[in-house]
C-alpha atoms as a PDB file:
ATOM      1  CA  UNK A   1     -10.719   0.460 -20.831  1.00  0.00           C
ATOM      2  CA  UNK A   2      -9.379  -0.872 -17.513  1.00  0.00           C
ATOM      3  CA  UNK A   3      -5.709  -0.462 -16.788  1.00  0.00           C
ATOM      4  CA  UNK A   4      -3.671  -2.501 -14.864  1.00  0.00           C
ATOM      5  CA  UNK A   5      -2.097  -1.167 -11.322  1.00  0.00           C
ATOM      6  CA  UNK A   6       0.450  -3.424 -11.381  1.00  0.00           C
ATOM      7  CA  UNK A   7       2.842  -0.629 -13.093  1.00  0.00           C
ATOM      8  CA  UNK A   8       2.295   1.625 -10.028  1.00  0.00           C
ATOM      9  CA  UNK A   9       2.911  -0.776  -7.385  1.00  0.00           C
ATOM     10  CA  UNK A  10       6.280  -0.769  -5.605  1.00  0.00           C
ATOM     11  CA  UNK A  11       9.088  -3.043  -6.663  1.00  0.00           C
ATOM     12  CA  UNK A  12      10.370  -5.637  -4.755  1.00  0.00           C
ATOM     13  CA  UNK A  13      13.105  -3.758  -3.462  1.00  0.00           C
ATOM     14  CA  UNK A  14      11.608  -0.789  -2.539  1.00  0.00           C
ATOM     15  CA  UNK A  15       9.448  -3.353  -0.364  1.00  0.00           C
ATOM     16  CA  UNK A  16      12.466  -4.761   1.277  1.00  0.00           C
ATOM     17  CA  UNK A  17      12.865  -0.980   2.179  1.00  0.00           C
ATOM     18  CA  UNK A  18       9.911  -0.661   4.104  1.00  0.00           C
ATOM     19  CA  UNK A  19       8.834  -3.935   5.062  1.00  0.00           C
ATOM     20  CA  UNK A  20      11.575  -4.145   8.304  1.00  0.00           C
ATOM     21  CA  UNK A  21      10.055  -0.527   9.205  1.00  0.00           C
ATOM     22  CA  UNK A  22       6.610  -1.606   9.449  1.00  0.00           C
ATOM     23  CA  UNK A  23       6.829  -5.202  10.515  1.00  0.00           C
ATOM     24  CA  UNK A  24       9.107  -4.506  13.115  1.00  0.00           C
ATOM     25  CA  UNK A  25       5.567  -2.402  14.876  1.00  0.00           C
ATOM     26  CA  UNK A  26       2.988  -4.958  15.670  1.00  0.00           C
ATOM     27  CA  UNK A  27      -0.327  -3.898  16.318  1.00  0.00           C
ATOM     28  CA  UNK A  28      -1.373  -3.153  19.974  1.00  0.00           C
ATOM     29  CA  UNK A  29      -4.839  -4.508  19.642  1.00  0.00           C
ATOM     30  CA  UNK A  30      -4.331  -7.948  18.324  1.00  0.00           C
ATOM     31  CA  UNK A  31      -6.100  -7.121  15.147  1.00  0.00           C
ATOM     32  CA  UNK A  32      -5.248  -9.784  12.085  1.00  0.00           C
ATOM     33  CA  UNK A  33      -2.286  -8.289  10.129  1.00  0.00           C
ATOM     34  CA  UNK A  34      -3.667  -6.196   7.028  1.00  0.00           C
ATOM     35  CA  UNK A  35      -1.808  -6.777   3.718  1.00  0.00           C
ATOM     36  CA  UNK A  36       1.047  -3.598   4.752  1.00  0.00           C
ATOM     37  CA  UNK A  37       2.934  -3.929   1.018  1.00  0.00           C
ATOM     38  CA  UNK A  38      -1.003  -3.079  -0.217  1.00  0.00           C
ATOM     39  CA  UNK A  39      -1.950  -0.286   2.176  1.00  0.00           C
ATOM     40  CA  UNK A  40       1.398   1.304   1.573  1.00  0.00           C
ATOM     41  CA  UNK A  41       1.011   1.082  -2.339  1.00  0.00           C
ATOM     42  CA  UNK A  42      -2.109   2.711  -2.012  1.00  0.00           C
ATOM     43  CA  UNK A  43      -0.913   5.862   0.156  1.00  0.00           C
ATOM     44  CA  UNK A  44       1.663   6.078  -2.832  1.00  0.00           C
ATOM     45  CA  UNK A  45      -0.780   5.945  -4.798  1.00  0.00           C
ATOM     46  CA  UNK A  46      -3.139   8.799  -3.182  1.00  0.00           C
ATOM     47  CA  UNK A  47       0.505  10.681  -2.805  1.00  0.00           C
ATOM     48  CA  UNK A  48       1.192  10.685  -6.606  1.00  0.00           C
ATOM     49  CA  UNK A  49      -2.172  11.251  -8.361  1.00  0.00           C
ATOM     50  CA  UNK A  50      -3.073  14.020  -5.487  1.00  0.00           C
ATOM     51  CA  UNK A  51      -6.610  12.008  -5.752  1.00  0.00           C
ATOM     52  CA  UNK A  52      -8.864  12.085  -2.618  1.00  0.00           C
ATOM     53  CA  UNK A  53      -9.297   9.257  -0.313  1.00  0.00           C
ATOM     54  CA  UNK A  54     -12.658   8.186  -2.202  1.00  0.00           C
ATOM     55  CA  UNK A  55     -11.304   7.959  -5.400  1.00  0.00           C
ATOM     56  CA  UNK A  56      -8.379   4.899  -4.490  1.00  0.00           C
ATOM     57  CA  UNK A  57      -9.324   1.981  -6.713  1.00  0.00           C
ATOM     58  CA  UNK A  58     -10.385  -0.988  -4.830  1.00  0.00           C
ATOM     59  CA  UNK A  59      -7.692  -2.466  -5.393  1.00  0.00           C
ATOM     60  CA  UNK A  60      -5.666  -1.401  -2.619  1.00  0.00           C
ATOM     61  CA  UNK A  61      -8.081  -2.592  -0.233  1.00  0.00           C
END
């Protein structure tokens, strides 16, 4: 059975939260922009379950 992340992701306003925080840093080394709503789901993620870095599903990139 596959579940759905979707329930585990951040709401919108908890995005708005973050977003000025991390957008507000660009990246030194003029490296494309990573999906930062994603990568910060998926710390969350490893946060909550107390899984190791290994086990985050792909979906988070």
């Amino acid at each position: 059975m596959e579940t759905s992340l979707a329930r585990d992701l951040m709401s919108d306003e908890e995005w708005a939260f973050f977003e000025g925080f991390i957008l507000a840093v660009r990246a030194p080394n003029g490296r494309k922009a990573a999906n930062h709503r994603l990568v910060l789901d998926g710390i969350f993620w490893i946060a909550r379950t107390g899984a190791p870095w290994r086990d985050l599903p792909g979906e988070f990139g």
